[in-house]
PDB file of N, CA and C in Angstrom:
ATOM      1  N   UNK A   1      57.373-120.513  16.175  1.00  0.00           N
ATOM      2  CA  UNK A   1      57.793-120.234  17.528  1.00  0.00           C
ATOM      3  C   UNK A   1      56.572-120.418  18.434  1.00  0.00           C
ATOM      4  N   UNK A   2      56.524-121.179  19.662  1.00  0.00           N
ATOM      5  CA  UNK A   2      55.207-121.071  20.683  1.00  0.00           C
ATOM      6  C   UNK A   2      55.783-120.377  21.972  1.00  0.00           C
ATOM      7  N   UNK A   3      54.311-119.086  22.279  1.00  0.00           N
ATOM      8  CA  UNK A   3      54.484-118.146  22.859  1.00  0.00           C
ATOM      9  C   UNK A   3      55.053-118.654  24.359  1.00  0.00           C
ATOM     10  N   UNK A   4      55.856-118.513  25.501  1.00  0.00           N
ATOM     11  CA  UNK A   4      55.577-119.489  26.902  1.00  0.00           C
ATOM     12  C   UNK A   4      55.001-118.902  27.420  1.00  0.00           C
ATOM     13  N   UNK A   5      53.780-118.341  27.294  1.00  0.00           N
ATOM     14  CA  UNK A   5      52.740-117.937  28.394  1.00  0.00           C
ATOM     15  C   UNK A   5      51.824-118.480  27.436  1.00  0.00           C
ATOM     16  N   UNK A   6      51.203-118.234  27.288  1.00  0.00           N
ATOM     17  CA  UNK A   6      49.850-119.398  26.157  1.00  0.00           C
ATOM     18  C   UNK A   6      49.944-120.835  25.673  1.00  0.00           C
ATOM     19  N   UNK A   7      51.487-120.723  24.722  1.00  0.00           N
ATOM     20  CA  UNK A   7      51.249-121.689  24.427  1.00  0.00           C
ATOM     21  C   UNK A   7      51.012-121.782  22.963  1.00  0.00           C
ATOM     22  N   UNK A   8      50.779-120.917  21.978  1.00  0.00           N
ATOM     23  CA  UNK A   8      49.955-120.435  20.838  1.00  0.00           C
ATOM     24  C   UNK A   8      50.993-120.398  20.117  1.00  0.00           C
ATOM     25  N   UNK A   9      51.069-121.378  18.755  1.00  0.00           N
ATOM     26  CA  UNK A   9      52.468-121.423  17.771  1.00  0.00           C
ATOM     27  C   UNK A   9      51.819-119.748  17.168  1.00  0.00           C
ATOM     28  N   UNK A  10      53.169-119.044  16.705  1.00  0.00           N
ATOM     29  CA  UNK A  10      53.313-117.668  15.958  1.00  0.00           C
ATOM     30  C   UNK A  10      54.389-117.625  14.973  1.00  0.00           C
ATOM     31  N   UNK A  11      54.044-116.761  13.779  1.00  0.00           N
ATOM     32  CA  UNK A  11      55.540-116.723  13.530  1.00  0.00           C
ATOM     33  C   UNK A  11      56.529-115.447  13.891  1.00  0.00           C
ATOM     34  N   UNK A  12      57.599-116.095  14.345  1.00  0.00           N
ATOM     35  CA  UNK A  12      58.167-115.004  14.521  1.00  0.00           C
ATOM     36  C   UNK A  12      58.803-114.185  13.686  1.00  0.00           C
ATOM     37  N   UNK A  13      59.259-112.295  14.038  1.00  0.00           N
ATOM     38  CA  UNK A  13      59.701-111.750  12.848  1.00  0.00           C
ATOM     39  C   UNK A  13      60.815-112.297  12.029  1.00  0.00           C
ATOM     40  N   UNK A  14      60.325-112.037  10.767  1.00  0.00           N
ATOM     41  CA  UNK A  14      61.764-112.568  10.203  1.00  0.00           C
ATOM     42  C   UNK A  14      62.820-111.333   9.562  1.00  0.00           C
ATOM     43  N   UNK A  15      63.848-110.906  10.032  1.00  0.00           N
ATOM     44  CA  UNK A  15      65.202-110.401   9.482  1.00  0.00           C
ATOM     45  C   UNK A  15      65.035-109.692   7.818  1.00  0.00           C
ATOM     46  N   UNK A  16      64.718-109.083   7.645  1.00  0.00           N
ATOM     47  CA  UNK A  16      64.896-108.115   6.428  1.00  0.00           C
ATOM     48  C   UNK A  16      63.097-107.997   5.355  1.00  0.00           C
ATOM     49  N   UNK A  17      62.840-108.668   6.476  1.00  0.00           N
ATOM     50  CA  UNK A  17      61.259-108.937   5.559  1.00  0.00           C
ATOM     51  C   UNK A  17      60.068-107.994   6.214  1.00  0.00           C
ATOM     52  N   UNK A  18      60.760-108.005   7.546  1.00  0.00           N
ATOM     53  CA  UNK A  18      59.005-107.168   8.063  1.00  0.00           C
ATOM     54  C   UNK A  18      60.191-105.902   8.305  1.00  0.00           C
ATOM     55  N   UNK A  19      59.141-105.062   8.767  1.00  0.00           N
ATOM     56  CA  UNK A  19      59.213-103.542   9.030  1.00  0.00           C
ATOM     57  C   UNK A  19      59.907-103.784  10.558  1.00  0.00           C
ATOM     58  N   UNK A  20      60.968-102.899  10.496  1.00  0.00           N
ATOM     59  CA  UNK A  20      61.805-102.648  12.067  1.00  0.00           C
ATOM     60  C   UNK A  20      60.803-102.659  12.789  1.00  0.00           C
ATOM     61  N   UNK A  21      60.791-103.529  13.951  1.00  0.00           N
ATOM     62  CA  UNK A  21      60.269-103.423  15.158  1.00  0.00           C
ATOM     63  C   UNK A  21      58.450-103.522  14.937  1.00  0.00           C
ATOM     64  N   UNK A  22      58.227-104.278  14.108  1.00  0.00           N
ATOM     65  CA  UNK A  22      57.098-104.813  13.493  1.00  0.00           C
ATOM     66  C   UNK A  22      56.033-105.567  14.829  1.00  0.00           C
ATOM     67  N   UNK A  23      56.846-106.402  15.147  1.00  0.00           N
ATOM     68  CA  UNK A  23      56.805-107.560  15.877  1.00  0.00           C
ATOM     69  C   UNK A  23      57.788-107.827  17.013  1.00  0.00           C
ATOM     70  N   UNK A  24      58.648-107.618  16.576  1.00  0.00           N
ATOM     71  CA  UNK A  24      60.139-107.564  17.591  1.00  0.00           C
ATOM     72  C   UNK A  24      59.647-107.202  19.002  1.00  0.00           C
ATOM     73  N   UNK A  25      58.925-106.229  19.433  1.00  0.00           N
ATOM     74  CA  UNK A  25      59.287-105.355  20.648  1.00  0.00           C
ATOM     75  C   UNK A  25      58.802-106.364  21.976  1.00  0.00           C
ATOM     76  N   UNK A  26      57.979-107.769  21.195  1.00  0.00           N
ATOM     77  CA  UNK A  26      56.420-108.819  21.781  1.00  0.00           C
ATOM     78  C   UNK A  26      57.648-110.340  22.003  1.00  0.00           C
ATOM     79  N   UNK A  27      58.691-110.180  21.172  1.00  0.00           N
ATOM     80  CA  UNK A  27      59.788-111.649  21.076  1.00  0.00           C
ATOM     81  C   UNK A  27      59.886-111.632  22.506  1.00  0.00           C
ATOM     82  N   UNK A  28      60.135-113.120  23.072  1.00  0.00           N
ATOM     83  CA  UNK A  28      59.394-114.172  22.239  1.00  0.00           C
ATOM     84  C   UNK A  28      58.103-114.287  22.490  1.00  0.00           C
ATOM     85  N   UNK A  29      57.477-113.690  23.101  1.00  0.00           N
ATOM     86  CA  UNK A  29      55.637-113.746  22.950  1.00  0.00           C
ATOM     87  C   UNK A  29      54.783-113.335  21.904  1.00  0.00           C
ATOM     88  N   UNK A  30      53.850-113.603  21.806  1.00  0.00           N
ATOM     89  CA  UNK A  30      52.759-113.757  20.300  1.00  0.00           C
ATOM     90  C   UNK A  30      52.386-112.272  20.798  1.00  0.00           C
ATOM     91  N   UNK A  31      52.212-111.653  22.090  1.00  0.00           N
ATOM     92  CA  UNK A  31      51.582-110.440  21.978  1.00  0.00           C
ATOM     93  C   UNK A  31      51.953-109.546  23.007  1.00  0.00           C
ATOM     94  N   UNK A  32      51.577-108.514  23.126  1.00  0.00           N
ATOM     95  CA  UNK A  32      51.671-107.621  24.817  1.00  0.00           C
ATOM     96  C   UNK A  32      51.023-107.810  25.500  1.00  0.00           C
ATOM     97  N   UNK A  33      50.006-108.395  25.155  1.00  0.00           N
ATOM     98  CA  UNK A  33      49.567-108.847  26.580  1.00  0.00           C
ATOM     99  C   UNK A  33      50.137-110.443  27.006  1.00  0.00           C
ATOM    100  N   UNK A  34      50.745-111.234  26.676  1.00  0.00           N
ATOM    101  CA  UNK A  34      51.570-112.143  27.278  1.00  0.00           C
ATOM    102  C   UNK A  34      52.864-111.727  27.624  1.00  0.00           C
ATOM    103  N   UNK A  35      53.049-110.860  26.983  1.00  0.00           N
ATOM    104  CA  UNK A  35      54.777-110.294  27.646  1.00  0.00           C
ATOM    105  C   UNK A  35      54.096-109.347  28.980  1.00  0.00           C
ATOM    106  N   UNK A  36      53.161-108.694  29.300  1.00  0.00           N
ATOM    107  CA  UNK A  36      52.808-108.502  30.374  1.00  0.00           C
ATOM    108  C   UNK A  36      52.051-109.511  31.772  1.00  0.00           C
ATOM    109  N   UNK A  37      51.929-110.440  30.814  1.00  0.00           N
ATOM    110  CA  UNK A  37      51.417-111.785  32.353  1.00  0.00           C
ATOM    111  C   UNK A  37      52.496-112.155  32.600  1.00  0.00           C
ATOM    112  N   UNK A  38      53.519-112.405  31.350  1.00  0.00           N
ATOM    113  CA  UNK A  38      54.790-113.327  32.217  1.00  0.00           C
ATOM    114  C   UNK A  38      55.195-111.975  33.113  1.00  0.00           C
ATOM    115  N   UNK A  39      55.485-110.780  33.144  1.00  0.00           N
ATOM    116  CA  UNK A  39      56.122-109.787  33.566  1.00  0.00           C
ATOM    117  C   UNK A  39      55.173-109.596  35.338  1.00  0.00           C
ATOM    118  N   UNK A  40      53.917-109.773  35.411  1.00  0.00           N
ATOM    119  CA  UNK A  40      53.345-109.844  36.452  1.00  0.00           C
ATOM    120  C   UNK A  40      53.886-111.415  37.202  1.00  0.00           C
ATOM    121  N   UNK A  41      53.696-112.641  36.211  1.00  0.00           N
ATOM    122  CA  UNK A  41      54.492-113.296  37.098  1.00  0.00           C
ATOM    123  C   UNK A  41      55.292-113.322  38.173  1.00  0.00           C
ATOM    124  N   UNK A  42      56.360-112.549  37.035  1.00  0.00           N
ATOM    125  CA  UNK A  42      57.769-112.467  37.692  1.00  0.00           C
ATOM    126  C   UNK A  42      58.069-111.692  38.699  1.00  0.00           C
ATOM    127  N   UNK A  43      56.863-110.157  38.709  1.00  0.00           N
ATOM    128  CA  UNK A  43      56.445-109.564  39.914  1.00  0.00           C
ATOM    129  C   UNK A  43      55.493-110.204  41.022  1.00  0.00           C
ATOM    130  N   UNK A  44      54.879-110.835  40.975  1.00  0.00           N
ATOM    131  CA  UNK A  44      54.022-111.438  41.690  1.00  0.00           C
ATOM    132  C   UNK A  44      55.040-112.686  42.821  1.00  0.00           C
ATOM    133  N   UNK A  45      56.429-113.048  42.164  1.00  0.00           N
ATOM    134  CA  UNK A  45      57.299-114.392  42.815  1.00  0.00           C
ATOM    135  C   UNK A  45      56.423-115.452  42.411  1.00  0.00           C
ATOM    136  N   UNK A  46      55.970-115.393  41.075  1.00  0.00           N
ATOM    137  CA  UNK A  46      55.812-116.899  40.771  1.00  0.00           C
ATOM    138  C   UNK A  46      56.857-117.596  40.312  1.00  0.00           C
ATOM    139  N   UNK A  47      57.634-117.185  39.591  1.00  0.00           N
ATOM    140  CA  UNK A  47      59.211-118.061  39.473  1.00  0.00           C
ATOM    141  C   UNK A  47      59.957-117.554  40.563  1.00  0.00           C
ATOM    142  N   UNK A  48      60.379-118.692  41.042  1.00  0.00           N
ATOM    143  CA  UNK A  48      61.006-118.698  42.276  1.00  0.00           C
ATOM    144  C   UNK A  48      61.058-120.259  42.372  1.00  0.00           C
ATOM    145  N   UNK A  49      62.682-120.126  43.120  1.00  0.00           N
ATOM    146  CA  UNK A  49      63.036-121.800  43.450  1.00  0.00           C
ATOM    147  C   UNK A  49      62.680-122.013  44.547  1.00  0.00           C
ATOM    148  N   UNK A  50      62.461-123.490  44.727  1.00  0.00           N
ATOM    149  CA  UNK A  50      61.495-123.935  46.018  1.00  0.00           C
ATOM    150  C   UNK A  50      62.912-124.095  46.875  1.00  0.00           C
ATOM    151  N   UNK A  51      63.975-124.520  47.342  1.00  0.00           N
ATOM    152  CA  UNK A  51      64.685-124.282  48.267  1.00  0.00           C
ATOM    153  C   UNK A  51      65.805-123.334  47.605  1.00  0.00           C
ATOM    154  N   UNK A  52      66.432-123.265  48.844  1.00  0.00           N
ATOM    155  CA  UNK A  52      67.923-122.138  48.518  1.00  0.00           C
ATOM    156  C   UNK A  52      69.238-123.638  47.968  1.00  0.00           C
ATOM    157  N   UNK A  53      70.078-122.970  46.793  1.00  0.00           N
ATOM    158  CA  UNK A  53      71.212-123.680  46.699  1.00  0.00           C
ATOM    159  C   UNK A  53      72.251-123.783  47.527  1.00  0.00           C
ATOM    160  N   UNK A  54      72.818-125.074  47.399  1.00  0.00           N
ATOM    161  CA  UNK A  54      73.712-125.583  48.291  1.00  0.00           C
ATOM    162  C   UNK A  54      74.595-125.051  47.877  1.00  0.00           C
ATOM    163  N   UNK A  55      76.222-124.822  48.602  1.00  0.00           N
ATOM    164  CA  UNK A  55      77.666-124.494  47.907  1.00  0.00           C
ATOM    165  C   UNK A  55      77.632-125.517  47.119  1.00  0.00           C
ATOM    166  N   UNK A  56      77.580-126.955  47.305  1.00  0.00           N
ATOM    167  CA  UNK A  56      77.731-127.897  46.715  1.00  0.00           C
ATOM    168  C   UNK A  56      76.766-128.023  45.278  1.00  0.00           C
ATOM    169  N   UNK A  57      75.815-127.796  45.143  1.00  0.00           N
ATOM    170  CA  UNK A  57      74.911-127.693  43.875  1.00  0.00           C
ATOM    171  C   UNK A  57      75.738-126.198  42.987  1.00  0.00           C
ATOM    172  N   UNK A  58      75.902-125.724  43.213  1.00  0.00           N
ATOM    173  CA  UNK A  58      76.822-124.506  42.751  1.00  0.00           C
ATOM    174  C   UNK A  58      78.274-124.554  42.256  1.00  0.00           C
ATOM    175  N   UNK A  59      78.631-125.465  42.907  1.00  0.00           N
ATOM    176  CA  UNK A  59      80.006-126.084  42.772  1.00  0.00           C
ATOM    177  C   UNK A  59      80.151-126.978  41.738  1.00  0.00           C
ATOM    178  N   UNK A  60      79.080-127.641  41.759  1.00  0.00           N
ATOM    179  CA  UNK A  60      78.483-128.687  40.483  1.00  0.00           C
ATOM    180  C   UNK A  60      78.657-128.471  38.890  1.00  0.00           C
ATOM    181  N   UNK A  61      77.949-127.149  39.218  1.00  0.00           N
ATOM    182  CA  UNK A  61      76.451-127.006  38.217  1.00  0.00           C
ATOM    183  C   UNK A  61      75.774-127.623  37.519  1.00  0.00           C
ATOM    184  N   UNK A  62      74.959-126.774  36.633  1.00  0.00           N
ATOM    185  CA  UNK A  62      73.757-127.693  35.958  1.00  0.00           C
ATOM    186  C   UNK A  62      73.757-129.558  36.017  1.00  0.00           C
ATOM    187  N   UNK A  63      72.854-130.033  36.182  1.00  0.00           N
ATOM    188  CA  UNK A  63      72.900-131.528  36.107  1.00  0.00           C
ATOM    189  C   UNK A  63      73.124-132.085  34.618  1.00  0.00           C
ATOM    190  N   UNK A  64      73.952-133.103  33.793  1.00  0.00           N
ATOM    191  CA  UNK A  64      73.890-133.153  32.594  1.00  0.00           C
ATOM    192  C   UNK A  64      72.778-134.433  32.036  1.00  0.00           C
ATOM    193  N   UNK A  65      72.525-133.648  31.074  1.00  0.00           N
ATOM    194  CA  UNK A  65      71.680-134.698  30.477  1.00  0.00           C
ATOM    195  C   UNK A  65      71.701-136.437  30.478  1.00  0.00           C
ATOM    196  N   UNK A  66      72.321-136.748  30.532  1.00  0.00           N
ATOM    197  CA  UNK A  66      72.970-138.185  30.903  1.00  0.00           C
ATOM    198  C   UNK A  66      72.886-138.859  32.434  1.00  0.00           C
ATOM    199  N   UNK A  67      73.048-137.808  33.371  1.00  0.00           N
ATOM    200  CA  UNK A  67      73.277-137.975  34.752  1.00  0.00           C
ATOM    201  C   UNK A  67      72.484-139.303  35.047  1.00  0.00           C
ATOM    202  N   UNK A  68      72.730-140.346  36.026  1.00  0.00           N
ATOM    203  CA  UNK A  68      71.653-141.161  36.757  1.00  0.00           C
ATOM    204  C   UNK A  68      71.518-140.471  37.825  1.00  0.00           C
ATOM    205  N   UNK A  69      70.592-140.822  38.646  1.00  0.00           N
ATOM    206  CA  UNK A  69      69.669-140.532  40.138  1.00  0.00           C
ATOM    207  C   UNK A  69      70.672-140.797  40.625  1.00  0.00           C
ATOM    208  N   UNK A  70      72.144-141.477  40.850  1.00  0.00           N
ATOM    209  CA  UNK A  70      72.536-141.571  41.926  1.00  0.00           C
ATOM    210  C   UNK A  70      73.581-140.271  42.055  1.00  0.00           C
ATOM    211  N   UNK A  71      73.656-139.223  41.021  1.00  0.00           N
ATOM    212  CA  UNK A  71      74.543-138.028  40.728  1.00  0.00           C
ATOM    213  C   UNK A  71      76.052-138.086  39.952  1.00  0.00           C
ATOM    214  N   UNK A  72      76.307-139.336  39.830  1.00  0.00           N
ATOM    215  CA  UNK A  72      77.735-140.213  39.180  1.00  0.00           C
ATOM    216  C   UNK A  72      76.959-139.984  37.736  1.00  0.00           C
ATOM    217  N   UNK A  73      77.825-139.065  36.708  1.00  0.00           N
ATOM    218  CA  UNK A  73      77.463-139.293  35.129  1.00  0.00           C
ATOM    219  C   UNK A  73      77.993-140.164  34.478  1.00  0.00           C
ATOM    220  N   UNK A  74      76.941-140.929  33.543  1.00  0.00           N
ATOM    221  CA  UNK A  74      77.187-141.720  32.487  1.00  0.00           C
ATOM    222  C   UNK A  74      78.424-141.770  31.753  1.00  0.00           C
ATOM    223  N   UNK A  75      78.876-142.857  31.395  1.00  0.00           N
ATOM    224  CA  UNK A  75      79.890-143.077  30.410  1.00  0.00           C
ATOM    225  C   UNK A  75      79.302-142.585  29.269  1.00  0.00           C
ATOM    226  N   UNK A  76      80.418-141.398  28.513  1.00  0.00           N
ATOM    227  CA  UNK A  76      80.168-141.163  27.061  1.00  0.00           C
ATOM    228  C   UNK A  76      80.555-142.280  26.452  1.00  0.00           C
ATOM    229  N   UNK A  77      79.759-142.577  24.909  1.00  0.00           N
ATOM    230  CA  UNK A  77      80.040-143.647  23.841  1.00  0.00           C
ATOM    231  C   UNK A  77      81.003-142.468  22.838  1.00  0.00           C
TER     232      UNK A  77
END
């Protein structure tokens, strides 16, 4: 598993092998102190979208993997 605040592959706990809440409490980060930077992040408004959504982008949703630039999706094979 790699932590998303570092960056740093870990393994994560595995299901009947480690001790309850061993590791668990840090998922998905390698430690507490990265589950506390992303958490200042998120206090700080570093994630945050750069404009407000349209009705129309909402109406949409998500863009699909396939999409071209002109917003018309690809023919499935």
């Amino acid at each position: 598993m790699i932590c998303p605040t570092c960056k740093r592959t870990f393994e994560p706990p595995s299901p009947g092998k480690d001790p309850p809440g061993s590791r668990a409490p840090t998922a998905p980060f390698c430690s507490a102190r990265c589950r506390s930077a992303d958490l200042g992040n998120w206090l700080a408004g570093a994630y945050r979208l750069s404009a407000p959504a349209s009705d129309e982008d909402l109406d949409q949703g998500p863009p699909a993997a396939n999409d071209d630039d002109d917003g018309t999706p690809s023919p499935v094979n």
